[in-house]
N, C-alpha and C. Protein backbone atom coordinates (compact mmCIF):
# COMPACT_ATOMS: atom_id res chain seq x y z
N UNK A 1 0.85 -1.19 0.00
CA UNK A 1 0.00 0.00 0.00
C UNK A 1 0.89 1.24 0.00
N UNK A 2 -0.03 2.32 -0.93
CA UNK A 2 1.16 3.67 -0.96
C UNK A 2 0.87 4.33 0.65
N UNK A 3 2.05 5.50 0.60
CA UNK A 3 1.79 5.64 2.52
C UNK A 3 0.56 6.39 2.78
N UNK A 4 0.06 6.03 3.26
CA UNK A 4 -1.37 6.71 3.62
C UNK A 4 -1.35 7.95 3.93
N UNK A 5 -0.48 8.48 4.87
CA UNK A 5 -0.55 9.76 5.43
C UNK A 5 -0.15 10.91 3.85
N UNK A 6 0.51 10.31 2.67
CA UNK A 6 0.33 11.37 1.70
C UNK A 6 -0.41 11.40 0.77
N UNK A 7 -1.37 9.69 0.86
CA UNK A 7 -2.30 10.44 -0.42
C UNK A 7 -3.59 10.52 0.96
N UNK A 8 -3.68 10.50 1.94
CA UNK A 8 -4.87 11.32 2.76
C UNK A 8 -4.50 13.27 2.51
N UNK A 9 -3.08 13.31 2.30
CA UNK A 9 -3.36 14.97 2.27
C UNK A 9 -3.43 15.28 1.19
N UNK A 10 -2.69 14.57 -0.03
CA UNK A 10 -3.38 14.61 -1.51
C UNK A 10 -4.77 14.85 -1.70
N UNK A 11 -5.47 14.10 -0.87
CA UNK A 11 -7.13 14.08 -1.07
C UNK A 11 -7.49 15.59 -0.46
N UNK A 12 -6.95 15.26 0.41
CA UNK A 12 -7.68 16.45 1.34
C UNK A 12 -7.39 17.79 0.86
N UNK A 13 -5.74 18.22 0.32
CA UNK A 13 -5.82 19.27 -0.71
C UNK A 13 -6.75 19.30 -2.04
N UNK A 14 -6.66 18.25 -2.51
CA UNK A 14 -7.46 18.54 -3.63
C UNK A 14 -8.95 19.00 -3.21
N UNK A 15 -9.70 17.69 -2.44
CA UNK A 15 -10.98 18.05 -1.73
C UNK A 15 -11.29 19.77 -1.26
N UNK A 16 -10.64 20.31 -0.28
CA UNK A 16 -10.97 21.11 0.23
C UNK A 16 -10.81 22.43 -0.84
N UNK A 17 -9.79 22.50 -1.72
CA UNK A 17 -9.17 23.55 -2.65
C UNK A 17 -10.32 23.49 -3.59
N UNK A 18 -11.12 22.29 -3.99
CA UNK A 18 -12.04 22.39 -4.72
C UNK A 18 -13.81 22.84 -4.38
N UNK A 19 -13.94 21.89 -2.92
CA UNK A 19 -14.37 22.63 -2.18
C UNK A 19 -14.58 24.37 -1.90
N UNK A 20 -13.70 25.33 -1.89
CA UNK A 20 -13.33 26.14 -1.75
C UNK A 20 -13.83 27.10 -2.55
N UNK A 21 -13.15 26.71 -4.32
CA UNK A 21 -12.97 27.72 -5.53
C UNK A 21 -14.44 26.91 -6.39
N UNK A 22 -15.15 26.06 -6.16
CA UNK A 22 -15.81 25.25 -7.20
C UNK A 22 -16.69 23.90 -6.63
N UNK A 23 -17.70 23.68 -5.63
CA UNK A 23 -18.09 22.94 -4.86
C UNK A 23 -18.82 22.09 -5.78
N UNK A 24 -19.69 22.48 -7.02
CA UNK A 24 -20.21 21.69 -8.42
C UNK A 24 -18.69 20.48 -8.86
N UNK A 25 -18.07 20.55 -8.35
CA UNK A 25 -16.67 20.16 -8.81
C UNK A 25 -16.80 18.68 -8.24
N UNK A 26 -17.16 18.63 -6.86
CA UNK A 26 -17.03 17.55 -5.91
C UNK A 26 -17.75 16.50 -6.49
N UNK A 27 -18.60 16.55 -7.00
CA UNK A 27 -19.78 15.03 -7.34
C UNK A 27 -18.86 13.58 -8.15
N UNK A 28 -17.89 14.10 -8.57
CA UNK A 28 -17.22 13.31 -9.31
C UNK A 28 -16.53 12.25 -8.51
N UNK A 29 -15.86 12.91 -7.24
CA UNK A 29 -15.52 11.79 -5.73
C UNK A 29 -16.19 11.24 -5.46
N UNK A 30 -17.32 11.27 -5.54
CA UNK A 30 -18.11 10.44 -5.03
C UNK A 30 -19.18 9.23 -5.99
N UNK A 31 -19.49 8.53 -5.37
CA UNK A 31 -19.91 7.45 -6.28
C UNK A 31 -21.78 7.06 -5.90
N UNK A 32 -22.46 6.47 -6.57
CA UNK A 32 -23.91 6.15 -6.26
C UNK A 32 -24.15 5.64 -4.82
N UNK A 33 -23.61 4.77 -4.48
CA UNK A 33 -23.47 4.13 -3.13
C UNK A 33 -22.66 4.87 -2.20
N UNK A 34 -21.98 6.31 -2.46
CA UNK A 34 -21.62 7.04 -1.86
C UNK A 34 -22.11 7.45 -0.37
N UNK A 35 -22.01 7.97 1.30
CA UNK A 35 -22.62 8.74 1.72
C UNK A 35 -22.49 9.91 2.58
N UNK A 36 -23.07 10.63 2.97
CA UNK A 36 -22.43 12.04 3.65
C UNK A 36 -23.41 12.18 4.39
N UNK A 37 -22.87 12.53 5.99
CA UNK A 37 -23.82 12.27 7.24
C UNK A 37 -23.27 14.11 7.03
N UNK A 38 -24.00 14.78 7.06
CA UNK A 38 -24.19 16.20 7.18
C UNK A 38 -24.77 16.89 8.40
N UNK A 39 -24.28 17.29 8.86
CA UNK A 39 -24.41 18.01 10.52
C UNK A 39 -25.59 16.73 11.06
N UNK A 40 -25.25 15.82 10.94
CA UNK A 40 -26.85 14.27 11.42
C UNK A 40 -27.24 14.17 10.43
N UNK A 41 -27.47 14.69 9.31
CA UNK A 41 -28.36 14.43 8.27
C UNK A 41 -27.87 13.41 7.12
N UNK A 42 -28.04 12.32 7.00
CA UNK A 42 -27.81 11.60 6.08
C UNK A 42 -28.05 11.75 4.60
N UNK A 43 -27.25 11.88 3.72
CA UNK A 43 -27.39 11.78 2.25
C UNK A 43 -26.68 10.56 1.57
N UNK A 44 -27.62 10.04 0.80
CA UNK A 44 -26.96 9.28 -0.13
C UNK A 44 -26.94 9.51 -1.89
N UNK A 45 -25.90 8.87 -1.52
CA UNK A 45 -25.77 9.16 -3.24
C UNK A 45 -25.31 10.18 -4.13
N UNK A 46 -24.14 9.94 -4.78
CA UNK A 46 -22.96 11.13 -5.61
C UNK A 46 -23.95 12.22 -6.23
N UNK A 47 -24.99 11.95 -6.58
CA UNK A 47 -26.19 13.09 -7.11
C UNK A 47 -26.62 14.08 -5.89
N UNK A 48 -27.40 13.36 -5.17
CA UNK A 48 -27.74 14.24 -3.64
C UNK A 48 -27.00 14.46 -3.14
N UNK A 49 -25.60 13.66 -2.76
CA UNK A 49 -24.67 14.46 -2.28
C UNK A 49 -24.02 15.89 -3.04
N UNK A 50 -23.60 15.32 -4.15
CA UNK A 50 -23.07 17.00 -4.86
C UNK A 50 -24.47 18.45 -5.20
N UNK A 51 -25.51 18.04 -5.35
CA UNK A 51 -26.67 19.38 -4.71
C UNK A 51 -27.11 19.51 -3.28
N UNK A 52 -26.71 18.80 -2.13
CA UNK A 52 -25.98 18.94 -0.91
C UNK A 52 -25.06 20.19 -0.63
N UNK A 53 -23.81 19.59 -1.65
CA UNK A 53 -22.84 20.50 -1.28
C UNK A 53 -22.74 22.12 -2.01
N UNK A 54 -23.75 22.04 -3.29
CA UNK A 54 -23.38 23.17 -3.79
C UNK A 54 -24.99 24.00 -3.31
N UNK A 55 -25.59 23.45 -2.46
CA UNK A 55 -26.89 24.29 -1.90
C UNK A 55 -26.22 24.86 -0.74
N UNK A 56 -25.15 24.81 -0.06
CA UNK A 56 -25.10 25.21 1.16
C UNK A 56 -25.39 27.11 1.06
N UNK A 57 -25.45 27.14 1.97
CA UNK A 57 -26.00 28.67 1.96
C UNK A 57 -25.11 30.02 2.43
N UNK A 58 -23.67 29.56 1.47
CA UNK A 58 -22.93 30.33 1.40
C UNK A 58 -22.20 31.02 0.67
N UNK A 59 -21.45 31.98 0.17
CA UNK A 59 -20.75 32.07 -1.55
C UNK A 59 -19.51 31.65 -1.33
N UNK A 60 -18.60 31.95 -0.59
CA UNK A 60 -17.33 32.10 -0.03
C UNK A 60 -16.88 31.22 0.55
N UNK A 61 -16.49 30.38 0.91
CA UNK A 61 -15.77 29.46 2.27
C UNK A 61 -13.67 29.37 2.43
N UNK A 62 -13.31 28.92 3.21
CA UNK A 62 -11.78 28.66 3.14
C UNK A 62 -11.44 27.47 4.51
N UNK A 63 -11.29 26.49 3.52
CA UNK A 63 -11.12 25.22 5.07
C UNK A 63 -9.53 25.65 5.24
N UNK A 64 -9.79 25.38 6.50
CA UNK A 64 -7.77 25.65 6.92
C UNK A 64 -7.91 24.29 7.97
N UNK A 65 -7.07 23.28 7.45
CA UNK A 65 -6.91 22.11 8.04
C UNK A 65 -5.67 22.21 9.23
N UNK A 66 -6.03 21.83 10.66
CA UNK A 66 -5.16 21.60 11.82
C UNK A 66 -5.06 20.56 11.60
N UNK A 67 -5.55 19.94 11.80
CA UNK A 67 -5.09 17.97 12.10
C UNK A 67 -5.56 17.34 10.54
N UNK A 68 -4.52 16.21 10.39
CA UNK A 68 -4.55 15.10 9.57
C UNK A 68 -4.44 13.72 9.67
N UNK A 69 -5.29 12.95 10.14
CA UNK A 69 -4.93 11.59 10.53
C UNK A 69 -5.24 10.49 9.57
N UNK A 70 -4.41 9.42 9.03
CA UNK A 70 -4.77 8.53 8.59
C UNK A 70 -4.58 6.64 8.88
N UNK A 71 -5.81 6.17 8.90
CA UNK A 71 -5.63 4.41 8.72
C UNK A 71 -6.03 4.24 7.83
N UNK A 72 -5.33 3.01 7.62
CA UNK A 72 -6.05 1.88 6.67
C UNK A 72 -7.34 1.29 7.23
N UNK A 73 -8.40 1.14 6.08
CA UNK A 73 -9.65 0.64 6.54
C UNK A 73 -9.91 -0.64 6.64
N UNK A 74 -9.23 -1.59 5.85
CA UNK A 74 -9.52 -2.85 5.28
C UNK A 74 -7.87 -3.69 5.39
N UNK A 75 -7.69 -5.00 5.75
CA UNK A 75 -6.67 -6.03 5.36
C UNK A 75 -6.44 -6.26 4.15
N UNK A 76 -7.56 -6.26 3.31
CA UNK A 76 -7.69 -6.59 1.87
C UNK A 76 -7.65 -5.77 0.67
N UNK A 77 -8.06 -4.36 1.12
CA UNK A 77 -8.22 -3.36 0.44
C UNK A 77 -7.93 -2.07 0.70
N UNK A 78 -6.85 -1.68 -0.21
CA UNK A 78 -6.21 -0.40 -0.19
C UNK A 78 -6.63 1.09 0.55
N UNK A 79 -7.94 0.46 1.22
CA UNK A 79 -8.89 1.91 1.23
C UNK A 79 -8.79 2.54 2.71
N UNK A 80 -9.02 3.56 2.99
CA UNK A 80 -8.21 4.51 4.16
C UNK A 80 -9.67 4.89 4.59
N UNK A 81 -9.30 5.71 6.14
CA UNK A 81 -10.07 6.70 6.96
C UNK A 81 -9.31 7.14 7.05
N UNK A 82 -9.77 8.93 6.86
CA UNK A 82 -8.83 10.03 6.97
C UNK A 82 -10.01 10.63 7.57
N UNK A 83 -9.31 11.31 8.95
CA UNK A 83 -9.74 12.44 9.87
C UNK A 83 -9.72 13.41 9.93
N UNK A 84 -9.60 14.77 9.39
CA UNK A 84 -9.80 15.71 9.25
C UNK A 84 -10.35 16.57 10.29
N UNK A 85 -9.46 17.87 11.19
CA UNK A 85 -10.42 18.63 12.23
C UNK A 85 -9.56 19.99 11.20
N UNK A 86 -10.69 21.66 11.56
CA UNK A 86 -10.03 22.62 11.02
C UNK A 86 -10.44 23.81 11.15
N UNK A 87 -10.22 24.52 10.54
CA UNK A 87 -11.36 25.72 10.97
C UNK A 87 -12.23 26.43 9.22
N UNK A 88 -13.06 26.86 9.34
CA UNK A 88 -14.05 26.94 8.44
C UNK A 88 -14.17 28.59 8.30
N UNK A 89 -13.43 29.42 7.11
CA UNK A 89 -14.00 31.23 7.61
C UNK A 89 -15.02 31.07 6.39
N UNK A 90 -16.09 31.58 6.49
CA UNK A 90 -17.17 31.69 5.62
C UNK A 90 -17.80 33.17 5.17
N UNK A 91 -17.86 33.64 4.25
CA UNK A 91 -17.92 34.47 3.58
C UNK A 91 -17.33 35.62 4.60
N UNK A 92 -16.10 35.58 4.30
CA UNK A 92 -14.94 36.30 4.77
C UNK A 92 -15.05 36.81 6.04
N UNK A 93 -16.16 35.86 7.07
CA UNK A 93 -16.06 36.09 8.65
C UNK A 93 -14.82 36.26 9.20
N UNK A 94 -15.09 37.26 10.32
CA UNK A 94 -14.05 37.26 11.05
C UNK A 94 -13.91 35.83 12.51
N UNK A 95 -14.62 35.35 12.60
CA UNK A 95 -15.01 34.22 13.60
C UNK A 95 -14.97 33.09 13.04
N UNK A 96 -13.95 32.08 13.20
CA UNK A 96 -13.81 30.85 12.05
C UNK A 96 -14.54 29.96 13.06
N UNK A 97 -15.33 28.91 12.08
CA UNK A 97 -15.83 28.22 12.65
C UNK A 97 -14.92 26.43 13.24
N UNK A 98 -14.90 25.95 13.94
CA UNK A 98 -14.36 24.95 13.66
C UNK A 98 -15.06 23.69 13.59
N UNK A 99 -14.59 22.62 12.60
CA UNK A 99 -15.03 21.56 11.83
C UNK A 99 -14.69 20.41 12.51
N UNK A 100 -14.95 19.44 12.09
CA UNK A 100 -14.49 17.84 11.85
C UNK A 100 -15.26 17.40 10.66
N UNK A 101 -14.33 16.37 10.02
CA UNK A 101 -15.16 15.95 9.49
C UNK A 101 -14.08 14.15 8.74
N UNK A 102 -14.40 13.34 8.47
CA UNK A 102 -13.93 11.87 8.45
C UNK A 102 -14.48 11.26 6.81
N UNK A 103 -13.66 11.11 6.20
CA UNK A 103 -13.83 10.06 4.86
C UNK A 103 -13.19 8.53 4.92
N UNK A 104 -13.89 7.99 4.30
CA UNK A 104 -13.65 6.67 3.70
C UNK A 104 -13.61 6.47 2.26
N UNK A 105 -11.88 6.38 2.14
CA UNK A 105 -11.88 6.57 0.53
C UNK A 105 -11.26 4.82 0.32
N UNK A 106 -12.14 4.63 -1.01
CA UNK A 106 -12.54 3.47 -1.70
C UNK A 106 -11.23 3.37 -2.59
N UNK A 107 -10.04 2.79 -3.04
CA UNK A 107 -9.46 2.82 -4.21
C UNK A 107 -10.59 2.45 -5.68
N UNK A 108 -9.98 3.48 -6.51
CA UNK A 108 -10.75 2.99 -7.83
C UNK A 108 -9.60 3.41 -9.09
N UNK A 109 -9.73 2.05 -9.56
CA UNK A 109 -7.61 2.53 -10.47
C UNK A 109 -7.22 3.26 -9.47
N UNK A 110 -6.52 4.15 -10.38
CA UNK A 110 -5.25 4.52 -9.83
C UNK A 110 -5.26 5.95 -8.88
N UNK A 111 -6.82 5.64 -8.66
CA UNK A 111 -7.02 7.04 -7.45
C UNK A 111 -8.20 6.74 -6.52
N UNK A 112 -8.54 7.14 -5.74
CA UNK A 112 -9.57 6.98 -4.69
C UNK A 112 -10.43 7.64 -4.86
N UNK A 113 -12.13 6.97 -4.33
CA UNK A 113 -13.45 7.98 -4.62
C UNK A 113 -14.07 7.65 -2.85
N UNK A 114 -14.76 8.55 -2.58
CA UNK A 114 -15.48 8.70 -1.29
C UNK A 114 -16.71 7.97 -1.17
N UNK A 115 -16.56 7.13 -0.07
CA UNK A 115 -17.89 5.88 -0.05
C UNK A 115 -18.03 6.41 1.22
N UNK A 116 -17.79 7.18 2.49
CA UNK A 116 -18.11 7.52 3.47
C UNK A 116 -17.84 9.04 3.95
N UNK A 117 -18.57 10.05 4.67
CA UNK A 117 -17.82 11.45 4.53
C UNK A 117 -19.35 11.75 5.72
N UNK A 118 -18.60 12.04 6.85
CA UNK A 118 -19.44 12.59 7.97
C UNK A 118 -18.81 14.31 8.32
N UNK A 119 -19.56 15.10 8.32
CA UNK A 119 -19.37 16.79 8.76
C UNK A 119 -19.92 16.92 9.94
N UNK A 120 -19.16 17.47 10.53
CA UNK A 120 -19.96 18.21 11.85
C UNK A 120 -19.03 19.81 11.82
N UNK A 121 -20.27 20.96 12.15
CA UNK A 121 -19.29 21.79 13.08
C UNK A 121 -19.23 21.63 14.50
N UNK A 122 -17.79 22.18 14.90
CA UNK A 122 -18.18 22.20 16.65
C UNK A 122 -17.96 23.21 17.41
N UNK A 123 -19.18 23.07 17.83
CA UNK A 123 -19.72 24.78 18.93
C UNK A 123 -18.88 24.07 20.20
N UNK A 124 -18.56 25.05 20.74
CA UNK A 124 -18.47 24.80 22.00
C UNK A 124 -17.16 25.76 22.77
């Protein structure tokens, strides 16, 4: 297996940078059997998930990632959990919000697609 800890930040740059500049962008990571637990709210599926992500009710965002953690998910299969905590400025707030949020990326050829992806922010 390649080392986990650099294609979890591979993902996670690409993810979040796209995220960021182009959120219509994301549907492609993800696959039919895809799912995204959204602040509790469950979505399934690379369709509902990507008008999910590009309904959110914001213009602007900028993830700034603190922590990066990665395992392997499977004995058998190449596929990772990557952890993700960070902070969230949204349409150029001065008060960043901070995040978590956890994927389960699937190998598919010679790159990985998202079969698991839970968000939370956290107040507190």
């Amino acid at each position: 297996m390649a080392d986990i800890n650099n294609i979890a930040k591979q993902f996670t740059d690409f993810y979040y940078s796209t995220f960021d500049s182009d959120r219509s962008s994301l549907g492609s990571l993800y696959r039919p059997e895809s799912m995204l637990t959204w602040e509790g709210t469950p979505i399934a599926g690379s369709n509902a998930i990507a008008e999910k992500l590009t309904s959110l009710p914001f213009s602007k965002v900028q993830h700034k990632v603190t922590t990066l953690d990665a395992q392997p998910s499977s004995p058998s299969v190449s596929s990772l959990i990557v952890s993700v905590t960070g902070l969230l400025v949204v349409d150029d707030s001065t008060n960043p919000l901070q995040f978590s949020q956890i994927f389960q990326l699937i190998p598919d050829g010679s790159s990985y697609y998202v079969y698991n992806d839970i968000f939370r922010l956290n107040y507190g």
